[in-house]
PDBML (XML) file of the C-alpha atoms, coordinates in Angstrom:
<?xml version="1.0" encoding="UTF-8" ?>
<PDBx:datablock datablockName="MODEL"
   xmlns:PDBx="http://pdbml.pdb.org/schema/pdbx-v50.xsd"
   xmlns:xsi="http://www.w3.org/2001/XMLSchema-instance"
   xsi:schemaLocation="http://pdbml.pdb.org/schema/pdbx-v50.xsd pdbx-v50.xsd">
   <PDBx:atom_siteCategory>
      <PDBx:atom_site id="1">
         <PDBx:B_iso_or_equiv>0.00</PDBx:B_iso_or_equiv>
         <PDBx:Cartn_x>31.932</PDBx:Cartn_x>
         <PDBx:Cartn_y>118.049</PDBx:Cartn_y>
         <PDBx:Cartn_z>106.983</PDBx:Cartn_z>
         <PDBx:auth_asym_id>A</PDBx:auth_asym_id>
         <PDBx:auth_atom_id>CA</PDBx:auth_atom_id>
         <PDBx:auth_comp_id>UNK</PDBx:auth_comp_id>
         <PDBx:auth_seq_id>1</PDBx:auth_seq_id>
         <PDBx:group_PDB>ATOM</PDBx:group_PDB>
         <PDBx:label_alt_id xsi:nil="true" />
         <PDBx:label_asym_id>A</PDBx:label_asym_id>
         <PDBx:label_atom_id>CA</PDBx:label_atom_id>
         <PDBx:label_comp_id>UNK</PDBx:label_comp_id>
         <PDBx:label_entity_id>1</PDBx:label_entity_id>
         <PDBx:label_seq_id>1</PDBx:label_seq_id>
         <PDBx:occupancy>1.00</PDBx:occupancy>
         <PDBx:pdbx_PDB_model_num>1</PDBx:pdbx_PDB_model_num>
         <PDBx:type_symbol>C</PDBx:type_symbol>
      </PDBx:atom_site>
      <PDBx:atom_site id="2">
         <PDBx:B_iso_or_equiv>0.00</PDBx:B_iso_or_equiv>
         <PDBx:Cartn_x>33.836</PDBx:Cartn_x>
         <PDBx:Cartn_y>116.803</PDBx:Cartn_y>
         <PDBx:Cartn_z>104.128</PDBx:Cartn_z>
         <PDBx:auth_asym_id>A</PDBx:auth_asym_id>
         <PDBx:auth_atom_id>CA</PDBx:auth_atom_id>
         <PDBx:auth_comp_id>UNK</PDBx:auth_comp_id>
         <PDBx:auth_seq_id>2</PDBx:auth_seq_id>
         <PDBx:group_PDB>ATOM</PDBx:group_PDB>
         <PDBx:label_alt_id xsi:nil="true" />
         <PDBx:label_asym_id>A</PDBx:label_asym_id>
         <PDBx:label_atom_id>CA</PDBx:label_atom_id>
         <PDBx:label_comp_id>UNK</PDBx:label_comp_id>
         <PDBx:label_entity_id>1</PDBx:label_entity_id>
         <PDBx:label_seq_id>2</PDBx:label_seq_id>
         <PDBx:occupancy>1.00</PDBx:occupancy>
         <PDBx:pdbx_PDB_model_num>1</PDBx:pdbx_PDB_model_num>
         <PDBx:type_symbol>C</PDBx:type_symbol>
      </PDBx:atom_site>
      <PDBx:atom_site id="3">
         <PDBx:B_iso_or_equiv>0.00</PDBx:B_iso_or_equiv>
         <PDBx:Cartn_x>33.153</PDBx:Cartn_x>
         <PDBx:Cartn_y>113.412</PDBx:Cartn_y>
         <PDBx:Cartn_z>104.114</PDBx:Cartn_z>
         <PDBx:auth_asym_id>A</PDBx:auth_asym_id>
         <PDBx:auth_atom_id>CA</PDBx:auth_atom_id>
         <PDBx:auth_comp_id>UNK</PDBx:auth_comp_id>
         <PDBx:auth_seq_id>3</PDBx:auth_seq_id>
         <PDBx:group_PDB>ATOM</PDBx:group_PDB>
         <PDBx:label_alt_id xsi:nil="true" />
         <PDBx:label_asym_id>A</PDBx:label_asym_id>
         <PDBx:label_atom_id>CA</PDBx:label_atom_id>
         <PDBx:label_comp_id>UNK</PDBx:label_comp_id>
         <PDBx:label_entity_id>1</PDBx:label_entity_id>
         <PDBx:label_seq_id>3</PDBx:label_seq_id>
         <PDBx:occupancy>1.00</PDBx:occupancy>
         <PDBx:pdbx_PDB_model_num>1</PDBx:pdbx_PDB_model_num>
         <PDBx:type_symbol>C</PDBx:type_symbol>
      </PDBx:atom_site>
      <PDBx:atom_site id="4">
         <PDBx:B_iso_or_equiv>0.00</PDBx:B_iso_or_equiv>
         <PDBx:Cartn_x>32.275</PDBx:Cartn_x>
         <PDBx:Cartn_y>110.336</PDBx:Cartn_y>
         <PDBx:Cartn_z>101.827</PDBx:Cartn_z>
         <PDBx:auth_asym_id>A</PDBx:auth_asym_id>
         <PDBx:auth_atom_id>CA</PDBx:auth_atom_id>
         <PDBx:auth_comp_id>UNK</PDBx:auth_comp_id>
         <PDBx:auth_seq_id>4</PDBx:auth_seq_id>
         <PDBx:group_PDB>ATOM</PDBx:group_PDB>
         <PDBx:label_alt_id xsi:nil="true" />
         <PDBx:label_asym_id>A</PDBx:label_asym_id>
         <PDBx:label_atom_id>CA</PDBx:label_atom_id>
         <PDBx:label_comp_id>UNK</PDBx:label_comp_id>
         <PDBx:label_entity_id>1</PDBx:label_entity_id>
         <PDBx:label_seq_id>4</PDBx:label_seq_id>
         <PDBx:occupancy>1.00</PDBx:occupancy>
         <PDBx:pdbx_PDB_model_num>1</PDBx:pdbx_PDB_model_num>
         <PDBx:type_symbol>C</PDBx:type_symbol>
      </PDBx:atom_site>
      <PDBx:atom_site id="5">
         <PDBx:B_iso_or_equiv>0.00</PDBx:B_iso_or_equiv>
         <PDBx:Cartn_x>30.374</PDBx:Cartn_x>
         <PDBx:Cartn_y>107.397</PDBx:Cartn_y>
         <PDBx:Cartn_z>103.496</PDBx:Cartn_z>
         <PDBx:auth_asym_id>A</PDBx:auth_asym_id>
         <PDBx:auth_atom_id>CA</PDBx:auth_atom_id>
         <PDBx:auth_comp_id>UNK</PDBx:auth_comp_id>
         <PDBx:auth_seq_id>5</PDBx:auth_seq_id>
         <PDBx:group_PDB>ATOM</PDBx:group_PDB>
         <PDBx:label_alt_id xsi:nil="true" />
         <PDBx:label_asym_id>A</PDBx:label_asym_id>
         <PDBx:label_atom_id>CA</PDBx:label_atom_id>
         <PDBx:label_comp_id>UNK</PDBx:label_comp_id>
         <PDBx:label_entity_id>1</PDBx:label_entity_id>
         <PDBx:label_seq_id>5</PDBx:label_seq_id>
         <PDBx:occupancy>1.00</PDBx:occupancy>
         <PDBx:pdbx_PDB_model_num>1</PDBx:pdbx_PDB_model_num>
         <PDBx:type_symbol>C</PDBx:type_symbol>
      </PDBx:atom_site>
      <PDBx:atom_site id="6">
         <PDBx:B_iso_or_equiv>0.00</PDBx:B_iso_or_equiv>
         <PDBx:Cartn_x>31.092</PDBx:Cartn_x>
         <PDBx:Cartn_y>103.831</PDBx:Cartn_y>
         <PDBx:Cartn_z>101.137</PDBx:Cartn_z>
         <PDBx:auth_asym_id>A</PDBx:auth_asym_id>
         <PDBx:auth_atom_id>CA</PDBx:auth_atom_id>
         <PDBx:auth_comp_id>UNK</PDBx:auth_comp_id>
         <PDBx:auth_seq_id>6</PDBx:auth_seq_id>
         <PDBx:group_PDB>ATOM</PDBx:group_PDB>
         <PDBx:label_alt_id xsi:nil="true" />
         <PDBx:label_asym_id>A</PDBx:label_asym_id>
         <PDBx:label_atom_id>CA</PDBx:label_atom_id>
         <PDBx:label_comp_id>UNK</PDBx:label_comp_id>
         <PDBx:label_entity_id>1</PDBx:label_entity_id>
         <PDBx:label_seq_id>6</PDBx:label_seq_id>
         <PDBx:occupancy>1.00</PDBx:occupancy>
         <PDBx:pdbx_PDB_model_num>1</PDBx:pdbx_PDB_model_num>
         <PDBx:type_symbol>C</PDBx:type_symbol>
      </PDBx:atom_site>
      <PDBx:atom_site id="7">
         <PDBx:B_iso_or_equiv>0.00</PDBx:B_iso_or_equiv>
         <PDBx:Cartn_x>27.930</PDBx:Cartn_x>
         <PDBx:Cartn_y>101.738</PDBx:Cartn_y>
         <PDBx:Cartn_z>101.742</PDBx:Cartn_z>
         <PDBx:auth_asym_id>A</PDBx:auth_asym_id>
         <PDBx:auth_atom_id>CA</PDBx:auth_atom_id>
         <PDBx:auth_comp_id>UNK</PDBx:auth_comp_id>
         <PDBx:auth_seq_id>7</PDBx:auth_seq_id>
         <PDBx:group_PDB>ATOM</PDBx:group_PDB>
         <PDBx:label_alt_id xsi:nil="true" />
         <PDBx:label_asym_id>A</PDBx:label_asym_id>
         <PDBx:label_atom_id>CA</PDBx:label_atom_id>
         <PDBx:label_comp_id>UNK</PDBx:label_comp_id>
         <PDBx:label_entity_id>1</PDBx:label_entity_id>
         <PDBx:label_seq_id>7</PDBx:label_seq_id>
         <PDBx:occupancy>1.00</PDBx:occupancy>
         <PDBx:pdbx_PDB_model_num>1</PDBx:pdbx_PDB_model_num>
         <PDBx:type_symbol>C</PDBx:type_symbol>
      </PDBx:atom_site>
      <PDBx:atom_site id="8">
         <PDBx:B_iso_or_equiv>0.00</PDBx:B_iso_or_equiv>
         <PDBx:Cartn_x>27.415</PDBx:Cartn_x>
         <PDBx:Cartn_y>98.678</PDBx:Cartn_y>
         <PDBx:Cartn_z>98.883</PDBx:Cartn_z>
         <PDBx:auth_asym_id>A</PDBx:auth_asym_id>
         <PDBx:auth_atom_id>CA</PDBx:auth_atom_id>
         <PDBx:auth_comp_id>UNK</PDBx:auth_comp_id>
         <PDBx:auth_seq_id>8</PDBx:auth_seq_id>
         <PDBx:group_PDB>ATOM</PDBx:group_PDB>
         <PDBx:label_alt_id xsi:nil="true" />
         <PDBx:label_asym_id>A</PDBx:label_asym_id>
         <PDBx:label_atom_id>CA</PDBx:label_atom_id>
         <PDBx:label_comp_id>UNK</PDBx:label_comp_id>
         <PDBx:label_entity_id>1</PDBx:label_entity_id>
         <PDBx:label_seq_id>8</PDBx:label_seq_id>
         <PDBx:occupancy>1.00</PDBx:occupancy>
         <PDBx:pdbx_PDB_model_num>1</PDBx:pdbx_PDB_model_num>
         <PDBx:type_symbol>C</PDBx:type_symbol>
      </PDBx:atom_site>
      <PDBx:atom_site id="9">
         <PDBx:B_iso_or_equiv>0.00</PDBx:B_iso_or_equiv>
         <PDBx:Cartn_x>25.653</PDBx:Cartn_x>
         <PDBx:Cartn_y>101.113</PDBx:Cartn_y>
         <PDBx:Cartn_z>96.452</PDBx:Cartn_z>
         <PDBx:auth_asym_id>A</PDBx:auth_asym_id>
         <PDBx:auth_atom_id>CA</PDBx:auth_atom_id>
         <PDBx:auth_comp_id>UNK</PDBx:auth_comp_id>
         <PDBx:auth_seq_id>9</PDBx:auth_seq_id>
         <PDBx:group_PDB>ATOM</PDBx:group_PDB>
         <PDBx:label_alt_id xsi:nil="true" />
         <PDBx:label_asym_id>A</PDBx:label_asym_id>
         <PDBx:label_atom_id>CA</PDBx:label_atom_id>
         <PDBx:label_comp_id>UNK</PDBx:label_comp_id>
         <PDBx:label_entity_id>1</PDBx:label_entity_id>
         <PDBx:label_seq_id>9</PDBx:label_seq_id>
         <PDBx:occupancy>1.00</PDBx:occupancy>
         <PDBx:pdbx_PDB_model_num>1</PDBx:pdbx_PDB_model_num>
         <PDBx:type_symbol>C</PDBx:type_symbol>
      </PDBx:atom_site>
      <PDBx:atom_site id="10">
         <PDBx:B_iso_or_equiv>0.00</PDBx:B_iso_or_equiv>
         <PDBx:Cartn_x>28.690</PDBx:Cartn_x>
         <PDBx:Cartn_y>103.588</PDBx:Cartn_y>
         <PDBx:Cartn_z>96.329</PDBx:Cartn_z>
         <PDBx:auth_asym_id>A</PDBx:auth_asym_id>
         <PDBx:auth_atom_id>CA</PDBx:auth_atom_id>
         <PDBx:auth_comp_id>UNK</PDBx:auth_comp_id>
         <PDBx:auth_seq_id>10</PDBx:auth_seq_id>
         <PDBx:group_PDB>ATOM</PDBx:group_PDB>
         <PDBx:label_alt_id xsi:nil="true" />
         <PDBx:label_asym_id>A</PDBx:label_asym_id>
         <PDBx:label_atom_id>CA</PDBx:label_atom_id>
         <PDBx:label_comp_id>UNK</PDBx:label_comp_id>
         <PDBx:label_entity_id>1</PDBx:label_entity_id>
         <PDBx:label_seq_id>10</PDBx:label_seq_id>
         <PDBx:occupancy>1.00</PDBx:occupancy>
         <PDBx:pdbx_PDB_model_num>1</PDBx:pdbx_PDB_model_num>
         <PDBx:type_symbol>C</PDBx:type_symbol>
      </PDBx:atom_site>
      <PDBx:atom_site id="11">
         <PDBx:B_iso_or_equiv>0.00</PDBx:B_iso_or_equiv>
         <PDBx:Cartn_x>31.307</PDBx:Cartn_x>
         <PDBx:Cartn_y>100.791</PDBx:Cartn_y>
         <PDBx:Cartn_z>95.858</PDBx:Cartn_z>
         <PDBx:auth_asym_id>A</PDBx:auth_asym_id>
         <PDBx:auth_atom_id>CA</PDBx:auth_atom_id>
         <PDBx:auth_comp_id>UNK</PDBx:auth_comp_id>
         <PDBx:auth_seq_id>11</PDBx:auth_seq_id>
         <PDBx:group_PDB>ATOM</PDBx:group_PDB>
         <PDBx:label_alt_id xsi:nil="true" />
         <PDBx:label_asym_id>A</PDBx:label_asym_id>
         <PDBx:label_atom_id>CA</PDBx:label_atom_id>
         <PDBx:label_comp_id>UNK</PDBx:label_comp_id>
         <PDBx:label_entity_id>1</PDBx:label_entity_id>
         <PDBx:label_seq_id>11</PDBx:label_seq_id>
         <PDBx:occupancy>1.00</PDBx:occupancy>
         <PDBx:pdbx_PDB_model_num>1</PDBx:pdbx_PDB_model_num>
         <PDBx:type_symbol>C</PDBx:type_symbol>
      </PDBx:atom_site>
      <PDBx:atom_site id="12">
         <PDBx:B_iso_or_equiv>0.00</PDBx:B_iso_or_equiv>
         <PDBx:Cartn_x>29.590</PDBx:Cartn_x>
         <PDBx:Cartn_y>99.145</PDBx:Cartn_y>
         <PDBx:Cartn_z>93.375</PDBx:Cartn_z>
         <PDBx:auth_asym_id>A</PDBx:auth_asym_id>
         <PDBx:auth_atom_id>CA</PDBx:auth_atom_id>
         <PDBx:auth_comp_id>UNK</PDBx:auth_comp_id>
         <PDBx:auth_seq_id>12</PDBx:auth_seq_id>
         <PDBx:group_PDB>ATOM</PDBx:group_PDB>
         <PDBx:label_alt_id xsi:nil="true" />
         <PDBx:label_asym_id>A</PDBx:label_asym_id>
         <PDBx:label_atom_id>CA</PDBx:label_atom_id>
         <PDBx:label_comp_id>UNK</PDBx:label_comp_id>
         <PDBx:label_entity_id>1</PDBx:label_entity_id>
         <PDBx:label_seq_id>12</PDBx:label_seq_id>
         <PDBx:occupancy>1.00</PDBx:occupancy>
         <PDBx:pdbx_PDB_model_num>1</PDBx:pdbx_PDB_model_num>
         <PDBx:type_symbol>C</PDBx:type_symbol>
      </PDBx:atom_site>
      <PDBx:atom_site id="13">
         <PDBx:B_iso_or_equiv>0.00</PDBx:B_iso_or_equiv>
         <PDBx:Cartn_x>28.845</PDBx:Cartn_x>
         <PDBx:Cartn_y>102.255</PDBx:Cartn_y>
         <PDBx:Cartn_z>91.280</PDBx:Cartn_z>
         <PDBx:auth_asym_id>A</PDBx:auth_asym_id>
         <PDBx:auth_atom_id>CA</PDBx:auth_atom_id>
         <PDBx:auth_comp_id>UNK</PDBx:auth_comp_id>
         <PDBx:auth_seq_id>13</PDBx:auth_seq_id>
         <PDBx:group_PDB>ATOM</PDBx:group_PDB>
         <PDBx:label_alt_id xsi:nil="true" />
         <PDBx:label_asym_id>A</PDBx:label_asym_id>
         <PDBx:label_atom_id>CA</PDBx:label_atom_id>
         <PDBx:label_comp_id>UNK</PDBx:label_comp_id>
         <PDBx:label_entity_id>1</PDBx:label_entity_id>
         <PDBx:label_seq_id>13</PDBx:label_seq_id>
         <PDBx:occupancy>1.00</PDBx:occupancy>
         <PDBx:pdbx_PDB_model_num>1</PDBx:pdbx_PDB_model_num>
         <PDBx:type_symbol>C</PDBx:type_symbol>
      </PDBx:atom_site>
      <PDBx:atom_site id="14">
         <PDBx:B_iso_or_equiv>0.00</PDBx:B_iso_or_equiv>
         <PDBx:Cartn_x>32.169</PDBx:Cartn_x>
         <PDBx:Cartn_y>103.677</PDBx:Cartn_y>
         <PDBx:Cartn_z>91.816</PDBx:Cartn_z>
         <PDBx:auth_asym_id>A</PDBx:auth_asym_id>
         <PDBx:auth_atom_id>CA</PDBx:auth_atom_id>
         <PDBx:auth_comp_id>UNK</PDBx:auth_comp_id>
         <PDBx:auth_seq_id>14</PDBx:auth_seq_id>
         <PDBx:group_PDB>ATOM</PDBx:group_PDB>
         <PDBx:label_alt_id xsi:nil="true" />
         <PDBx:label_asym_id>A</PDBx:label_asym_id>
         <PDBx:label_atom_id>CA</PDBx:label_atom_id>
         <PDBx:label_comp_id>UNK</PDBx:label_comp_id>
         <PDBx:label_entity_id>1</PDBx:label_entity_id>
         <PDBx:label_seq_id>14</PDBx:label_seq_id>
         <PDBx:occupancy>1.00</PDBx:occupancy>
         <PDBx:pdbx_PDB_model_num>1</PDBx:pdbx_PDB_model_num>
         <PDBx:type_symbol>C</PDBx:type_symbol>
      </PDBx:atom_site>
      <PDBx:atom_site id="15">
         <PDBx:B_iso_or_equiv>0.00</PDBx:B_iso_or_equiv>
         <PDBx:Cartn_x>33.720</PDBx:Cartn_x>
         <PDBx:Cartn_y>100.538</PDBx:Cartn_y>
         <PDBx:Cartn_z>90.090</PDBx:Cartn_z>
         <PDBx:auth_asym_id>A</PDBx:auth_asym_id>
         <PDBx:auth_atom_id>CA</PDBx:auth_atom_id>
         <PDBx:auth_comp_id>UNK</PDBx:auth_comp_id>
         <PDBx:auth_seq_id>15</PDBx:auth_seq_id>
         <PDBx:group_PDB>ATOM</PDBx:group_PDB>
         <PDBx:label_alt_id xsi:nil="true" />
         <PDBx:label_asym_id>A</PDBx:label_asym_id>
         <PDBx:label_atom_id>CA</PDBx:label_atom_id>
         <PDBx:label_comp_id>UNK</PDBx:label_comp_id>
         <PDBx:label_entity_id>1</PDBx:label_entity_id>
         <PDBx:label_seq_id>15</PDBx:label_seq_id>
         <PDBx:occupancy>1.00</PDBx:occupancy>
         <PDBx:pdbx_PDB_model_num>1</PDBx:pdbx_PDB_model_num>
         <PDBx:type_symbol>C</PDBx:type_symbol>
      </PDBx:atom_site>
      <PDBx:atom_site id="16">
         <PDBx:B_iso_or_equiv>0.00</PDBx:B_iso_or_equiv>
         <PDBx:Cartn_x>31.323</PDBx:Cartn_x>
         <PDBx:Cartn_y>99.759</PDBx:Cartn_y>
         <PDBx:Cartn_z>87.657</PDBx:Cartn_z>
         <PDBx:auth_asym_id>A</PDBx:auth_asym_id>
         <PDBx:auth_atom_id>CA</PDBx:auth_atom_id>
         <PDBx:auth_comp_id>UNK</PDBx:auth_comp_id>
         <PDBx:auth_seq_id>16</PDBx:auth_seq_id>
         <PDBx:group_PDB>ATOM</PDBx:group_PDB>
         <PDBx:label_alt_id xsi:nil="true" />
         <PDBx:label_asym_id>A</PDBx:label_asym_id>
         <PDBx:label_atom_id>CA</PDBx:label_atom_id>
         <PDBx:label_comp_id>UNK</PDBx:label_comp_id>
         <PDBx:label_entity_id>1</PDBx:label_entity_id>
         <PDBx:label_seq_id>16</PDBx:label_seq_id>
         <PDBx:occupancy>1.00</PDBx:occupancy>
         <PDBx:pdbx_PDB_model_num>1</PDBx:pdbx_PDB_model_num>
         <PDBx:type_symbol>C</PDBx:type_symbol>
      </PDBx:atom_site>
      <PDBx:atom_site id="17">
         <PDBx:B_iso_or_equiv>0.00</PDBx:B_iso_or_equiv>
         <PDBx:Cartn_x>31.498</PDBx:Cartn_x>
         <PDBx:Cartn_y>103.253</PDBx:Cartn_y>
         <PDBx:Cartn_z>86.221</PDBx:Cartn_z>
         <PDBx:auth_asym_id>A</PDBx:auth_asym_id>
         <PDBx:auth_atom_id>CA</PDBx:auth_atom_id>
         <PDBx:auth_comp_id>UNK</PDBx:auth_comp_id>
         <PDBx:auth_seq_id>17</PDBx:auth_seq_id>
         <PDBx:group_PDB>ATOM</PDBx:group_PDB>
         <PDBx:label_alt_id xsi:nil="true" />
         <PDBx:label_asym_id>A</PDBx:label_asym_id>
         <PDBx:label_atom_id>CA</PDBx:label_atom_id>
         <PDBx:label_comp_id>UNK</PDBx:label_comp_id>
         <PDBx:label_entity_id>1</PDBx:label_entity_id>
         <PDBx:label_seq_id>17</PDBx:label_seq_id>
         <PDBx:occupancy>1.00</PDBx:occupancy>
         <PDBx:pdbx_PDB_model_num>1</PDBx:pdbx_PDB_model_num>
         <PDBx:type_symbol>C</PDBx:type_symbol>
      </PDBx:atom_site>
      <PDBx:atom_site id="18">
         <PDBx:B_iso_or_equiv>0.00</PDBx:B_iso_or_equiv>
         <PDBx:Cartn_x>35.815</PDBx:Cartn_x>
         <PDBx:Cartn_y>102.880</PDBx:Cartn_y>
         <PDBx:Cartn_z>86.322</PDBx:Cartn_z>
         <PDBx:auth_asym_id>A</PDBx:auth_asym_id>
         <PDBx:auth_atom_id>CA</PDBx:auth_atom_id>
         <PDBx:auth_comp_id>UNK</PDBx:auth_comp_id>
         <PDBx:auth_seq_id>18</PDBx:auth_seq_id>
         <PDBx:group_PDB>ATOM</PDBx:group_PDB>
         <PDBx:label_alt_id xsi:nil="true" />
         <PDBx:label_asym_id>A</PDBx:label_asym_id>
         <PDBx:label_atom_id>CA</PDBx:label_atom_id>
         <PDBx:label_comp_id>UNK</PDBx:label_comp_id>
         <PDBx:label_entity_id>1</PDBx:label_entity_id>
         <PDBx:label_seq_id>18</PDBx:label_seq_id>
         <PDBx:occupancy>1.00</PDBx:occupancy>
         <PDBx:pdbx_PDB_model_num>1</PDBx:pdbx_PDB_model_num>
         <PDBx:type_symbol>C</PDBx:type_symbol>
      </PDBx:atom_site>
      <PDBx:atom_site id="19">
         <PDBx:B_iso_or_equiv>0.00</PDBx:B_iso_or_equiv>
         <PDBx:Cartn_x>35.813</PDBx:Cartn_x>
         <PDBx:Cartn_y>105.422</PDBx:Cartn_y>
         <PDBx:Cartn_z>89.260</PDBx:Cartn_z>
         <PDBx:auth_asym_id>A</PDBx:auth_asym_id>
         <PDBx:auth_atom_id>CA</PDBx:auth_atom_id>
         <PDBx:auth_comp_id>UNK</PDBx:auth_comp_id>
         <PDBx:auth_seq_id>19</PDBx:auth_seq_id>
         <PDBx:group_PDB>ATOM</PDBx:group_PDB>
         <PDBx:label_alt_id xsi:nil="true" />
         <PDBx:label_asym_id>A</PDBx:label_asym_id>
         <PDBx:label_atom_id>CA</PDBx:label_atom_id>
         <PDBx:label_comp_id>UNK</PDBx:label_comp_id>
         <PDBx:label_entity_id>1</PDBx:label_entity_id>
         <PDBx:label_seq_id>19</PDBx:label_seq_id>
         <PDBx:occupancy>1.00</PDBx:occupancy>
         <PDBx:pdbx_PDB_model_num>1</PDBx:pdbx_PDB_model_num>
         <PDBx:type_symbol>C</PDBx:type_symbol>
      </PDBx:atom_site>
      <PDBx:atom_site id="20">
         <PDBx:B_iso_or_equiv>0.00</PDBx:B_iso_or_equiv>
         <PDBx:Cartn_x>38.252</PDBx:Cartn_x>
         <PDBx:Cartn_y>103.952</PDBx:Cartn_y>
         <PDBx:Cartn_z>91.278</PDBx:Cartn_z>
         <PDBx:auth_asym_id>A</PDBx:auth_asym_id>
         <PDBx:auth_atom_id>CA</PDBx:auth_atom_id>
         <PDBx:auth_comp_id>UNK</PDBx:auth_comp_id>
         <PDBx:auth_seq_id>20</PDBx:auth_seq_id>
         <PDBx:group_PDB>ATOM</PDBx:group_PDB>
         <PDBx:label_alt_id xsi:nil="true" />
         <PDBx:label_asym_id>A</PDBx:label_asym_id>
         <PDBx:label_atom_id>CA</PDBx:label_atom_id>
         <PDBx:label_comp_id>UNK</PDBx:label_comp_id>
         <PDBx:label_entity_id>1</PDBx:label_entity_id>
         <PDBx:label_seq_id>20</PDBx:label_seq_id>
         <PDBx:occupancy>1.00</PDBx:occupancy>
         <PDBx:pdbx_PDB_model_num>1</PDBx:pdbx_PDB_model_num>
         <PDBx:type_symbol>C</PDBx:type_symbol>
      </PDBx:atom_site>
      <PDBx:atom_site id="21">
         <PDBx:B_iso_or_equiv>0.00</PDBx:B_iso_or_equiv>
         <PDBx:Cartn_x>40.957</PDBx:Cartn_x>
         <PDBx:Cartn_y>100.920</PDBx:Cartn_y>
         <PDBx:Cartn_z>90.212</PDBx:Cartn_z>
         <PDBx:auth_asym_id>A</PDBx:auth_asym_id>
         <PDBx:auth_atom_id>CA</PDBx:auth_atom_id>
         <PDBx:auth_comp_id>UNK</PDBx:auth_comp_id>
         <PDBx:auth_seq_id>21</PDBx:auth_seq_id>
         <PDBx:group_PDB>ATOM</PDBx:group_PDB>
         <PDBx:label_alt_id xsi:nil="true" />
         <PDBx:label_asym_id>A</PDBx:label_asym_id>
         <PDBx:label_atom_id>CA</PDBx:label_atom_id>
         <PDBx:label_comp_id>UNK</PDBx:label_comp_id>
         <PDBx:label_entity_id>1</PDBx:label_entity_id>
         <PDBx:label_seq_id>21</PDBx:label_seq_id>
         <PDBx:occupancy>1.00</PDBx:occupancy>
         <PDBx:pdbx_PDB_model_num>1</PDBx:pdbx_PDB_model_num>
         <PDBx:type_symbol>C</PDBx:type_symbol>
      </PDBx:atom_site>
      <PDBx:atom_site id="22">
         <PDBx:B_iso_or_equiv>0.00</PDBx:B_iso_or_equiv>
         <PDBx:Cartn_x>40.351</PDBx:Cartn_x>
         <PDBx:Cartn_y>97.598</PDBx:Cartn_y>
         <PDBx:Cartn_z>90.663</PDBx:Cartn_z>
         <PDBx:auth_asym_id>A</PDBx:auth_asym_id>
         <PDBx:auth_atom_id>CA</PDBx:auth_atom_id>
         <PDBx:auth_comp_id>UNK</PDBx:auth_comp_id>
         <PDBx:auth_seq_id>22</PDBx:auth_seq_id>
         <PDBx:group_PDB>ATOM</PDBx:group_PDB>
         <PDBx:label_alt_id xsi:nil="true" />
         <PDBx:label_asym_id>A</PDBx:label_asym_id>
         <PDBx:label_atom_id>CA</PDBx:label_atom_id>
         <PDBx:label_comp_id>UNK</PDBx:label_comp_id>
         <PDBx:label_entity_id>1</PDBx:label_entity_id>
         <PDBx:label_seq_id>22</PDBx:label_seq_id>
         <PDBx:occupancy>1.00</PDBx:occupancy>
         <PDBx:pdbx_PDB_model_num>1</PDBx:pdbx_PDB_model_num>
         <PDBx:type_symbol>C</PDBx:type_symbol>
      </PDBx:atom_site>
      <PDBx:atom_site id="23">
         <PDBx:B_iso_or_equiv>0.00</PDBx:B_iso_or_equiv>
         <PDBx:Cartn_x>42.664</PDBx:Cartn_x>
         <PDBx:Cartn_y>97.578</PDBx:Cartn_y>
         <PDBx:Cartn_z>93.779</PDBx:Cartn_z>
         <PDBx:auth_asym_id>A</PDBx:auth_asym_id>
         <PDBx:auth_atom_id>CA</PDBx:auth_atom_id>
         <PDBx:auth_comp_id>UNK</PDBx:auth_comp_id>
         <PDBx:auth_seq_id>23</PDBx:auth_seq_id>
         <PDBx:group_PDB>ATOM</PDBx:group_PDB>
         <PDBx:label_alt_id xsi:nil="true" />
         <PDBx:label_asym_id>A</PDBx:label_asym_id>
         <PDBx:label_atom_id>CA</PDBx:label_atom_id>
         <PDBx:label_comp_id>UNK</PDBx:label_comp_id>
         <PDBx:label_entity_id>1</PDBx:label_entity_id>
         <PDBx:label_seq_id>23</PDBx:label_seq_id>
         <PDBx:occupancy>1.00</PDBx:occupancy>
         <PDBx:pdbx_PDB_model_num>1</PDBx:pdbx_PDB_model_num>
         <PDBx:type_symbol>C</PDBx:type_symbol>
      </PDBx:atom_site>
      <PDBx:atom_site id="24">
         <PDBx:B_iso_or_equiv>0.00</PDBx:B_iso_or_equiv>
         <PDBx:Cartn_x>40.103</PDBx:Cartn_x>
         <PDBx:Cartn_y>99.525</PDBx:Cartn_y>
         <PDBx:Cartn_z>95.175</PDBx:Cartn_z>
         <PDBx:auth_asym_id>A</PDBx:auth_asym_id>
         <PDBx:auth_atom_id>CA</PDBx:auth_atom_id>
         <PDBx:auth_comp_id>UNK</PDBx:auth_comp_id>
         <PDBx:auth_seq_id>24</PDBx:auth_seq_id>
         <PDBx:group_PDB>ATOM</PDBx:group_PDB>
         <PDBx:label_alt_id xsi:nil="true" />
         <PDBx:label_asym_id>A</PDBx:label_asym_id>
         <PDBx:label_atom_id>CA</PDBx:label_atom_id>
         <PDBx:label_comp_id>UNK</PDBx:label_comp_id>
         <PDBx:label_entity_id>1</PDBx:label_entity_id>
         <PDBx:label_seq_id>24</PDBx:label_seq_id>
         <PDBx:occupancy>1.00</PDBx:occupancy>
         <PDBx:pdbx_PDB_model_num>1</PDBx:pdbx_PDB_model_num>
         <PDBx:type_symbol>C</PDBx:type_symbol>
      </PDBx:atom_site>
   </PDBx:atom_siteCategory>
</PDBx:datablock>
């Protein structure tokens, strides 16, 4: 399926490289 799981790696990476906002 479509699907994206968040664990600590992806939200950290995902913010760090401006990915998503810092509401996120």
């Amino acid at each position: 399926r479509s699907a994206i799981a968040v664990d600590t790696h992806v939200f950290r990476v995902s913010h760090r490289l401006g990915l998503v906002p810092k509401t996120a």
